[in-house]
Protein backbone atom coordinates (compact mmCIF):
# COMPACT_ATOMS: atom_id res chain seq x y z
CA UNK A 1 -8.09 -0.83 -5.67
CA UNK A 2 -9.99 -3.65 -3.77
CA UNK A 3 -12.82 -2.75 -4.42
CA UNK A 4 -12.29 -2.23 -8.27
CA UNK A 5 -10.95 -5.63 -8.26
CA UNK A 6 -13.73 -7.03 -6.50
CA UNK A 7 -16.58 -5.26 -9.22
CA UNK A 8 -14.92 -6.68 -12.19
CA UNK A 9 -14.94 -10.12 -10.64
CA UNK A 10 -18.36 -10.09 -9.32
CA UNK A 11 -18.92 -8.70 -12.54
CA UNK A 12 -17.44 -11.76 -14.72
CA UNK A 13 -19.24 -14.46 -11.95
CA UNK A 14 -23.00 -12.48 -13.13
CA UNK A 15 -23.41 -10.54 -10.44
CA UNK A 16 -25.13 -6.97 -11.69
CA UNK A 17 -22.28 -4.02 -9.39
CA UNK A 18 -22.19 -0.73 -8.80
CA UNK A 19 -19.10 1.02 -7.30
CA UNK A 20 -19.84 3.82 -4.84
CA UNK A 21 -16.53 6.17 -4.12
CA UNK A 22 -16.48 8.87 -1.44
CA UNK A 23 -13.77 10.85 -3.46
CA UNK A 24 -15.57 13.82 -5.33
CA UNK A 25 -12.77 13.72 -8.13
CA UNK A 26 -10.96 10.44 -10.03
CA UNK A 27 -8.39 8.81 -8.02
CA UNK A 28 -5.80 8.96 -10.67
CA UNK A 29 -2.24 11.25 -10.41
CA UNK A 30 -1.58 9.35 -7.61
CA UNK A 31 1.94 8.42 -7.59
CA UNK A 32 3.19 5.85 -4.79
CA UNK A 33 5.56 3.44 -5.93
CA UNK A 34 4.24 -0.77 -5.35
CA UNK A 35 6.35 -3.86 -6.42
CA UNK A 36 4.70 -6.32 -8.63
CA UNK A 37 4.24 -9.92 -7.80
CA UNK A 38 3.07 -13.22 -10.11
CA UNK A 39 -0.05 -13.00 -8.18
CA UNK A 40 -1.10 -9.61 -8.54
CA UNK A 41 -0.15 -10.17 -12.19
CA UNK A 42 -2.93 -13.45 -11.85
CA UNK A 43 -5.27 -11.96 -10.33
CA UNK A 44 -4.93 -8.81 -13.07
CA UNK A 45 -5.32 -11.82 -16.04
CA UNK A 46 -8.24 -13.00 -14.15
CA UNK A 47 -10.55 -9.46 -14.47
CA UNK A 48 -9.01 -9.87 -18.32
CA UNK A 49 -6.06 -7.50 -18.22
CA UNK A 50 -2.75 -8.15 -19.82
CA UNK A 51 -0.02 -8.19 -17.01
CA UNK A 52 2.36 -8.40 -19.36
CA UNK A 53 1.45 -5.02 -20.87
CA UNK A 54 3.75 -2.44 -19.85
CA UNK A 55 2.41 -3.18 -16.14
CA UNK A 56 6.15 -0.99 -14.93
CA UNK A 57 9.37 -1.07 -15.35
CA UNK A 58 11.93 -3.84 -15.34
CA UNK A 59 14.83 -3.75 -12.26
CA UNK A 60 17.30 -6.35 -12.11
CA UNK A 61 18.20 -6.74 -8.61
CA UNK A 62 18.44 -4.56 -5.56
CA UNK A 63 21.57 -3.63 -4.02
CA UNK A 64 22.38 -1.40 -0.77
CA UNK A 65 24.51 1.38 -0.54
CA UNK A 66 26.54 2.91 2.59
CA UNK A 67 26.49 6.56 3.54
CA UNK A 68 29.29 7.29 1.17
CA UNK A 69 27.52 5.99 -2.29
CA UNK A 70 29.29 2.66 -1.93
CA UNK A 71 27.91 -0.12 -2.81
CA UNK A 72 27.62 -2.25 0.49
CA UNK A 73 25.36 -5.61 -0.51
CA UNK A 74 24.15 -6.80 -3.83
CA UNK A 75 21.21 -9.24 -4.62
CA UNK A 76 19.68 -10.60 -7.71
CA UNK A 77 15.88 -10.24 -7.95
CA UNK A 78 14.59 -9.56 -11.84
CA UNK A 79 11.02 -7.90 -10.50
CA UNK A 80 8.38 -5.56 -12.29
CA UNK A 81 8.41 -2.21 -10.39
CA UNK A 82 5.29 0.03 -11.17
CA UNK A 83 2.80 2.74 -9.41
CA UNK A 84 -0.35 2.51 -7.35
CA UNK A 85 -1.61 4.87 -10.50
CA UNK A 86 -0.85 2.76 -13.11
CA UNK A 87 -2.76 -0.35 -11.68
CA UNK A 88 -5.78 1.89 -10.78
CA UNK A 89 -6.09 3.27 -14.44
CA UNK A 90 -5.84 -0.89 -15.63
CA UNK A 91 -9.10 -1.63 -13.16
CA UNK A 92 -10.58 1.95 -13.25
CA UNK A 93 -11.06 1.59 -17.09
CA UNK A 94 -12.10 -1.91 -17.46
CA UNK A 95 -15.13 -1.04 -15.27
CA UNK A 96 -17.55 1.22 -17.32
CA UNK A 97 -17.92 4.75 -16.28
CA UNK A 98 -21.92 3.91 -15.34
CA UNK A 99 -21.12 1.87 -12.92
CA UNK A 100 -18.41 3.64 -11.13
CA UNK A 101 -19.83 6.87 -8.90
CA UNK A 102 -18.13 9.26 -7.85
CA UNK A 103 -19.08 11.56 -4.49
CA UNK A 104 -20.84 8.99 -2.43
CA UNK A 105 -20.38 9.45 1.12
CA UNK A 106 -21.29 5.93 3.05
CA UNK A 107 -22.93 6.95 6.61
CA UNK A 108 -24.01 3.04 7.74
CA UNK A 109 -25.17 0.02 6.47
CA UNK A 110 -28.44 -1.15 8.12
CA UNK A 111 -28.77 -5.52 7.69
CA UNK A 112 -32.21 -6.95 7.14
CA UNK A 113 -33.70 -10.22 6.04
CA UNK A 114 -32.43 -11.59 2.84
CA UNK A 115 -30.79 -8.02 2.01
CA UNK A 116 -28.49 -5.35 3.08
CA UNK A 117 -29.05 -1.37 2.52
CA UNK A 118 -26.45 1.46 2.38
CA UNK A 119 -27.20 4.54 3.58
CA UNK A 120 -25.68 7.43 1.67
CA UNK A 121 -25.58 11.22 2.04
CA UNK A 122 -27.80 11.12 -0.85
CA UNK A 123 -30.03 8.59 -0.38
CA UNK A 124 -30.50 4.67 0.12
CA UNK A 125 -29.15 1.74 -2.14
CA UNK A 126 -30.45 -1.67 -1.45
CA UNK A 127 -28.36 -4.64 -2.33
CA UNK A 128 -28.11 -8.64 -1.92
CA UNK A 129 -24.28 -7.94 -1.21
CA UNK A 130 -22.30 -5.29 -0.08
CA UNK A 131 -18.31 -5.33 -0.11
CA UNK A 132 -16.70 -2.95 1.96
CA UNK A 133 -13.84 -1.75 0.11
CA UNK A 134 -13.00 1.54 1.97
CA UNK A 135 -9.64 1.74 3.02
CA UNK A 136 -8.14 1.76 6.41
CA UNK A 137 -10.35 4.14 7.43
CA UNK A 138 -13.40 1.86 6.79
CA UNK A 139 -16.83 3.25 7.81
CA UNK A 140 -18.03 -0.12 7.24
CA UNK A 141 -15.59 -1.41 9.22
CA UNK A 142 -15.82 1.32 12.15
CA UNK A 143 -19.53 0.42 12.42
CA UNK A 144 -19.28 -3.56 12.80
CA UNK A 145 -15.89 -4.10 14.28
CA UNK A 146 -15.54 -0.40 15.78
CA UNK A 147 -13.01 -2.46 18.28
CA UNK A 148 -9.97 -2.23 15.30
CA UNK A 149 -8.86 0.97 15.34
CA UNK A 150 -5.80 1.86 13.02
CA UNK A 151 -2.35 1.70 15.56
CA UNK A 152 0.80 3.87 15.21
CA UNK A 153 3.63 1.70 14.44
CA UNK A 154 5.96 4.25 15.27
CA UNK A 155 7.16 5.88 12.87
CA UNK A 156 6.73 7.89 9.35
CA UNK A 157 7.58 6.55 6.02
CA UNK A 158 8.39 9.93 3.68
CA UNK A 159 7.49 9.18 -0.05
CA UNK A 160 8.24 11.26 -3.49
CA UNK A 161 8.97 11.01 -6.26
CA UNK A 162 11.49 12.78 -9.02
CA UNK A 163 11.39 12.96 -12.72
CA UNK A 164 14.45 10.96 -14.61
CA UNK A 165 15.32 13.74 -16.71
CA UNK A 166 16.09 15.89 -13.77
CA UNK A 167 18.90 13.53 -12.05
CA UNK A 168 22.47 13.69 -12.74
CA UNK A 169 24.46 11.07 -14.80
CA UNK A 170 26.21 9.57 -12.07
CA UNK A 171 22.80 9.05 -9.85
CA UNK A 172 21.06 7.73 -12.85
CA UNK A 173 23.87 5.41 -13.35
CA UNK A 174 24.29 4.19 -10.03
CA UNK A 175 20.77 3.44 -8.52
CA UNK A 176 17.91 4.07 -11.73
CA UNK A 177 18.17 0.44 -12.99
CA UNK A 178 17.88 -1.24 -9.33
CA UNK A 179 15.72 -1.58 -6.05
CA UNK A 180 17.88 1.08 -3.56
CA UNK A 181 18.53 0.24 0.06
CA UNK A 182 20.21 3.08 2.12
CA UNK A 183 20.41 2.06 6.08
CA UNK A 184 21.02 5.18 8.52
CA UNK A 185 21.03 4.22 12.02
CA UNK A 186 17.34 3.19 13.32
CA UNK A 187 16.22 3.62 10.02
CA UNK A 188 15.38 3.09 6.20
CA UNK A 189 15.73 4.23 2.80
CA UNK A 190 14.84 2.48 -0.42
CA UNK A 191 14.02 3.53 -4.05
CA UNK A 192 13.09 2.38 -7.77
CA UNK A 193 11.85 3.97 -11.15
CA UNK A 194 8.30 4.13 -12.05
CA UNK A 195 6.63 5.17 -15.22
CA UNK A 196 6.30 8.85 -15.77
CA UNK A 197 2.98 10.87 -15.78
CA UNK A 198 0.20 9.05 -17.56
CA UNK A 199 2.16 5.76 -17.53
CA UNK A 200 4.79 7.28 -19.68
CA UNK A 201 7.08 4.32 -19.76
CA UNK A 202 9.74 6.31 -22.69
CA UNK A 203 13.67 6.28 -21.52
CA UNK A 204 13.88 9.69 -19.73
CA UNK A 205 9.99 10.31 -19.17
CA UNK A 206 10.07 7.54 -16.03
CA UNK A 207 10.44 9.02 -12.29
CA UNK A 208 12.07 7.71 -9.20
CA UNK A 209 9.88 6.44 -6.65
CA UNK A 210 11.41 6.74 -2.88
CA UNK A 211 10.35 5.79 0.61
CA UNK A 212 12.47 6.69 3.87
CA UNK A 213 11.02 5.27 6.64
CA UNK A 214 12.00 7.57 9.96
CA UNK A 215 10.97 6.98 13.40
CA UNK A 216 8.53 9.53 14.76
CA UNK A 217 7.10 9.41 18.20
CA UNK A 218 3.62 9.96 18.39
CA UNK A 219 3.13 12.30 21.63
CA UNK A 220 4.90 15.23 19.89
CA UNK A 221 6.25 14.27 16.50
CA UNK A 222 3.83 12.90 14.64
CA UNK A 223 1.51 15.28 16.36
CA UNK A 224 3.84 18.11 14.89
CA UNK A 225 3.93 16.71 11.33
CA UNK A 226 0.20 16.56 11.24
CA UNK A 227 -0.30 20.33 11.96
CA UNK A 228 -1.23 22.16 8.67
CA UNK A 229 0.30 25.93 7.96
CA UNK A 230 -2.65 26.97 8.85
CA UNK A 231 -2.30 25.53 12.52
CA UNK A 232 -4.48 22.75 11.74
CA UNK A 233 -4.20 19.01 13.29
CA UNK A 234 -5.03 16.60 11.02
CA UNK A 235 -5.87 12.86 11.89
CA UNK A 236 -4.12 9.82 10.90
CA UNK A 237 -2.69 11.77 7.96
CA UNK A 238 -1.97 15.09 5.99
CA UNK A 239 -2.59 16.07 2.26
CA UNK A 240 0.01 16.85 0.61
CA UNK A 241 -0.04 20.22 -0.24
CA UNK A 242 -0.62 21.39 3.49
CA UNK A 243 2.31 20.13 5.30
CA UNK A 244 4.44 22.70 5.86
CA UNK A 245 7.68 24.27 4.23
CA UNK A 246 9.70 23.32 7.63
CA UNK A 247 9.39 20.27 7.41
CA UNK A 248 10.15 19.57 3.89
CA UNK A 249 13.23 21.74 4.21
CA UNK A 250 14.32 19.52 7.59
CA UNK A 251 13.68 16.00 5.62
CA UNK A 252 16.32 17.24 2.93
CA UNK A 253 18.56 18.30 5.32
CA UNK A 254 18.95 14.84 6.84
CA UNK A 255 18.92 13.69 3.62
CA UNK A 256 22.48 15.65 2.96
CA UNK A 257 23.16 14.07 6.84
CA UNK A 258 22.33 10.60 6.46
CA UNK A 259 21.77 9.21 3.25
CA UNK A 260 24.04 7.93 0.35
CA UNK A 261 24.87 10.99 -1.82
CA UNK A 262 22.75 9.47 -4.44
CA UNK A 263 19.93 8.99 -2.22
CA UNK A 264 20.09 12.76 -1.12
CA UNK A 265 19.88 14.53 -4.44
CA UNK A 266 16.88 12.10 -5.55
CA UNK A 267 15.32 13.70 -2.26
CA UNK A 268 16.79 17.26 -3.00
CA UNK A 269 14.78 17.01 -5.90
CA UNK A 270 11.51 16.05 -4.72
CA UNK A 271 9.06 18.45 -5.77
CA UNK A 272 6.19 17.43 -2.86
CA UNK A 273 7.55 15.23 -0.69
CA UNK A 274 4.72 13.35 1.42
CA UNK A 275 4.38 11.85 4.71
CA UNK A 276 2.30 8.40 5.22
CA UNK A 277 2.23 7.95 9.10
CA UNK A 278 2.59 3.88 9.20
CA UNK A 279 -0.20 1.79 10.98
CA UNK A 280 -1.81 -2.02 11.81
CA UNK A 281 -5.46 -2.45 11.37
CA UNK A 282 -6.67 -6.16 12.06
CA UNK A 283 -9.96 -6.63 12.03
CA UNK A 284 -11.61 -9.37 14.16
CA UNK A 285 -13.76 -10.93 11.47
CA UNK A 286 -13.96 -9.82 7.52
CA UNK A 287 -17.46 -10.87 7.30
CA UNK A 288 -20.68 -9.94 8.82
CA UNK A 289 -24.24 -11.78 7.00
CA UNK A 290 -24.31 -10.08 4.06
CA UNK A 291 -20.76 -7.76 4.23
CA UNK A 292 -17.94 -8.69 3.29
CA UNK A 293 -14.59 -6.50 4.34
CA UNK A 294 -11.54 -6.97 1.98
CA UNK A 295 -7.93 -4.72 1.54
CA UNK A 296 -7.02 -2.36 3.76
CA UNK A 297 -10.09 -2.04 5.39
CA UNK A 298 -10.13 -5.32 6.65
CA UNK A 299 -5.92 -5.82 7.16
CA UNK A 300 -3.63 -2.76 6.66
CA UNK A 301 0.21 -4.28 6.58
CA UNK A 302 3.13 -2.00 7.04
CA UNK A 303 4.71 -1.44 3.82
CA UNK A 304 7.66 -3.64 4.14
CA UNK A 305 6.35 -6.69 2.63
CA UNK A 306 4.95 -4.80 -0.28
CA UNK A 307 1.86 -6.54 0.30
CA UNK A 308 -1.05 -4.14 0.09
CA UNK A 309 -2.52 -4.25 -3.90
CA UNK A 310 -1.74 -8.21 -4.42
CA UNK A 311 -3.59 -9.33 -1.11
CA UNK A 312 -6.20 -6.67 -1.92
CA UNK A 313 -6.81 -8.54 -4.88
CA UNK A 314 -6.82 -12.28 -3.48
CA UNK A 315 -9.38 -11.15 -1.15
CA UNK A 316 -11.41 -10.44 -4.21
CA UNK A 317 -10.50 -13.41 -5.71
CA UNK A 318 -11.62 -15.94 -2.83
CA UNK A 319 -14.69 -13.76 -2.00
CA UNK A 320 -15.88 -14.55 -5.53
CA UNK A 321 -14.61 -18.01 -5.53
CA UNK A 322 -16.51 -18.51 -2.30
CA UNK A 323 -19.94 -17.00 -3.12
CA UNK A 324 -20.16 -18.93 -6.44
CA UNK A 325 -23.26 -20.19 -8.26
CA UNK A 326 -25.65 -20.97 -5.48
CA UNK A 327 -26.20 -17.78 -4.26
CA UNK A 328 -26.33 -18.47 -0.54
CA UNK A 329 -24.26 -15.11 0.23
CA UNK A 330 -24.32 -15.25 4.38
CA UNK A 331 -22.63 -19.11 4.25
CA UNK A 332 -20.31 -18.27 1.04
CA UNK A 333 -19.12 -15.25 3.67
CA UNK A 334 -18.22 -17.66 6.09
CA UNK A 335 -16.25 -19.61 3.72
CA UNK A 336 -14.21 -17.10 2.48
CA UNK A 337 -13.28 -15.45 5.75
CA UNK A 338 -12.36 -18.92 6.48
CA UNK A 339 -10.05 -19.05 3.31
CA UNK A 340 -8.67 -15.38 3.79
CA UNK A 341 -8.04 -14.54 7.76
CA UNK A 342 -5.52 -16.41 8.50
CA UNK A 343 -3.65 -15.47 5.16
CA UNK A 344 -4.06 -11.45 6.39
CA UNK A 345 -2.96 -12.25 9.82
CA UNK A 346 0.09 -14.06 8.98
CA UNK A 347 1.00 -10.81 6.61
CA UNK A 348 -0.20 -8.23 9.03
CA UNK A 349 2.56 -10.15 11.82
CA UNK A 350 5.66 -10.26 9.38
CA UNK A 351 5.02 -6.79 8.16
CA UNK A 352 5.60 -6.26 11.82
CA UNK A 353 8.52 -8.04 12.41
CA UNK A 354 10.27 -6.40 9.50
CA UNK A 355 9.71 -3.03 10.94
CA UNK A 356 10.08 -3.09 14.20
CA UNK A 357 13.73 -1.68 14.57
CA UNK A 358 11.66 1.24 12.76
CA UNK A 359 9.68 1.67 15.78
CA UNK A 360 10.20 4.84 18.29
CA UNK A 361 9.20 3.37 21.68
CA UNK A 362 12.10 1.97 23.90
CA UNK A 363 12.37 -1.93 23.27
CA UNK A 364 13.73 -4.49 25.53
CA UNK A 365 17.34 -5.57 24.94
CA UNK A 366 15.62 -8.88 23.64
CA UNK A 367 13.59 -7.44 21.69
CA UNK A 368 15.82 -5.26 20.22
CA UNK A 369 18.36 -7.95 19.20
CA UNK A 370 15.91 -9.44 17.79
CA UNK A 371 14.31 -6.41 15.64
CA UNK A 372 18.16 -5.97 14.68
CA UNK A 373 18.12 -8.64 12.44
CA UNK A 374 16.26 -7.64 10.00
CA UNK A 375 17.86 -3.99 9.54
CA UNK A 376 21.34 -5.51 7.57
CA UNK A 377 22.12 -5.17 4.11
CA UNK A 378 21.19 -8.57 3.45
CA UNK A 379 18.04 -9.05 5.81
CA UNK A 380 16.62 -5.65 3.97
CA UNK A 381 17.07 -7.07 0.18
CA UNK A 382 16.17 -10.71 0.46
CA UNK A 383 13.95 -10.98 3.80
CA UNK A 384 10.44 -9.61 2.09
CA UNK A 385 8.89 -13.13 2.39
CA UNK A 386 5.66 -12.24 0.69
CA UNK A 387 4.96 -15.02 -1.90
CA UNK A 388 5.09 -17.67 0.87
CA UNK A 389 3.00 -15.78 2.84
CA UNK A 390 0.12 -14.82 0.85
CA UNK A 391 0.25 -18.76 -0.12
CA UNK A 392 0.22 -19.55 3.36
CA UNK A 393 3.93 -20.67 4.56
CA UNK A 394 5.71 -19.16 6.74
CA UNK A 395 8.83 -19.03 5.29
CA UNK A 396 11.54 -18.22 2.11
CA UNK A 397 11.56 -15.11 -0.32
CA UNK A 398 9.98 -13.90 -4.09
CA UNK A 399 13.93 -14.36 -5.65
């Protein structure tokens, strides 16, 4: 997503870019919910896309419910709820198809005077620039700043996601037209509707988008989930498809346990649950001469501020905005980690904050009075401070 921002910008400013993916296949189907912010829907008016476009689907407020269905808190928030997919297909086809390539495996990046080249699997490309906009796995990043490493918050966040059509009356009723909070001891729950397959935005064609965040110690647990059916241990995280029937069948189970009986069947009904093992990467520097690092592969928050497409996208924004006309790339690098560090950190440290009563390992009784602050009804619906932060305050909320 970064990096598709970043080529349409560059693109706009004169620059000539080429996008090189390691994926063999599209990134399209996949269906994570993200909340919407006015400056992700800027910085989508600034490539030349229409925001206002059927970008998701419209929720009114978010509200938390107790174990029994009830519901325990209530907040207005009118936001724009939509899917990572939808916002890729928006960028993905705005870049033409020549430019985009698909099966190219990075293995380093060698710096040189007055250029940079990238080394593929396939051969050398040899550029005045080169953005590295690779995810939290970053080979770019793991060969300049091998130092920041991705670290295990603690726990798992479980996501799916459940066609409209398939959930009962009184579930549709009571959670489709809101943001979802369900709070089980040491833990979190929270769901809204996306558009359907293809960005099928039709009344009954949407889905249900959830995330349960459970804690998950790393030493055996996460170690556990990780393990394919074929005995496999994966790292960092596990496709889809491979994580095994046993543990699918134990998330629904504590689903019937712990959540809100609304809650439970939209997990019942999850045809491939998936787990995202949650982690911090902070980089020490997002620039490097002539390479730039921007998204996750520069700062990956935790989830909880919903932070991860809109600050992807105003690192594109001030790395164009800093390069400008002049063309002296190494100083306009400078500038714009100036302009964008401090922004990431500040994210990167609430994120934290918001999840820490998430976390597995044994806290202090000071600490954990102070990580159980942000786990009430309230804290949960109106505490997701990201609109000051990404414009650089440290406090107040998006509603």
């Amino acid at each position: 997503m970064s990096g598709l921002f970043a080529a349409l910008l560059l693109r706009q400013a004169g620059w000539d870019v080429e996008v090189f993916e390691r994926s063999e296949t599209e990134l399209t189907g996949r269906g994570a919910g993200i909340v919407t912010h006015i400056e992700l829907a800027d910085a989508l008016a600034a490539v030349g896309l229409d925001p206002a476009s059927k970008l998701g689907v419209e929720v009114a407020g978010r509200k938390t419910l107790d174990r029994a269905g009830n519901v325990v808190g209530e907040h207005p928030c009118p936001q724009t709820v939509t899917s990572w997919d939808r916002v890729f297909r928006m960028l993905r086809k705005a870049l033409p198809a020549k430019r985009y390539h698909l099966g190219k495996e990075l293995i380093r990046v060698d710096e040189r005077a007055g250029h940079v080249v990238a080394q593929f699997t396939d051969g050398a490309r040899e550029a005045d620039l080169l953005v590295g906009a690779d995810g939290f796995r970053s080979t770019v990043r793991a060969q300049f700043f091998p130092a920041a490493r991705p670290r295990y918050a603690g726990y798992v966040a479980w996501r799916g996601l459940v066609a409209e059509r398939a959930l009962s009356q009184r579930t549709l009723k009571d959670i489709f037209e809101s943001m979802v909070f369900c709070l089980p001891p040491g833990e979190q729950m929270l769901g809204y509707p996306v558009a359907g397959p293809k960005d099928d935005m039709r009344i009954r064609h949407r889905r249900y988008n959830f995330v349960w965040y459970r804690p998950t110690a790393e030493s055996h647990e996460l170690t556990r989930l990780l393990t394919d059916r074929s005995g496999k241990a994966h790292a960092l995280s596990i496709p889809p498809p491979l994580i095994r029937k046993e543990f699918i069948r134990e998330l629904k189970e504590a689903a019937e346990n712990l959540l809100a009986p609304q809650l439970a069947e939209v997990v019942s009904l999850a045809p491939q649950p998936f787990v995202q093992p949650i982690y911090d990467v902070e980089t020490p520097n997002m620039a490097s001469r002539r390479i730039a690092l921007i998204g996750d592969a520069a700062f990956l928050a935790r989830p909880h501020v919903g932070a991860g497409v809109t600050k992807a996208a105003q690192d594109a924004l001030a790395l164009v905005a800093a390069l400008g006309p002049e063309g002296n790339v190494e100083g306009a690098l400078e500038s714009f980690e100036r302009a964008r560090t401090g922004a990431n950190r500040r994210i990167i440290e609430r994120a934290r904050e918001l999840g820490a009563y998430l976390e597995s390992k044994p806290k202090s009784a000071s600490q954990r009075r102070e990580a159980e602050r942000h786990r009430t009804p309230q804290a949960v619906m109106t505490e997701i401070a990201l609109l000051d932060f990404l414009r650089g305050r440290a406090e107040g909320n998006p509603c």
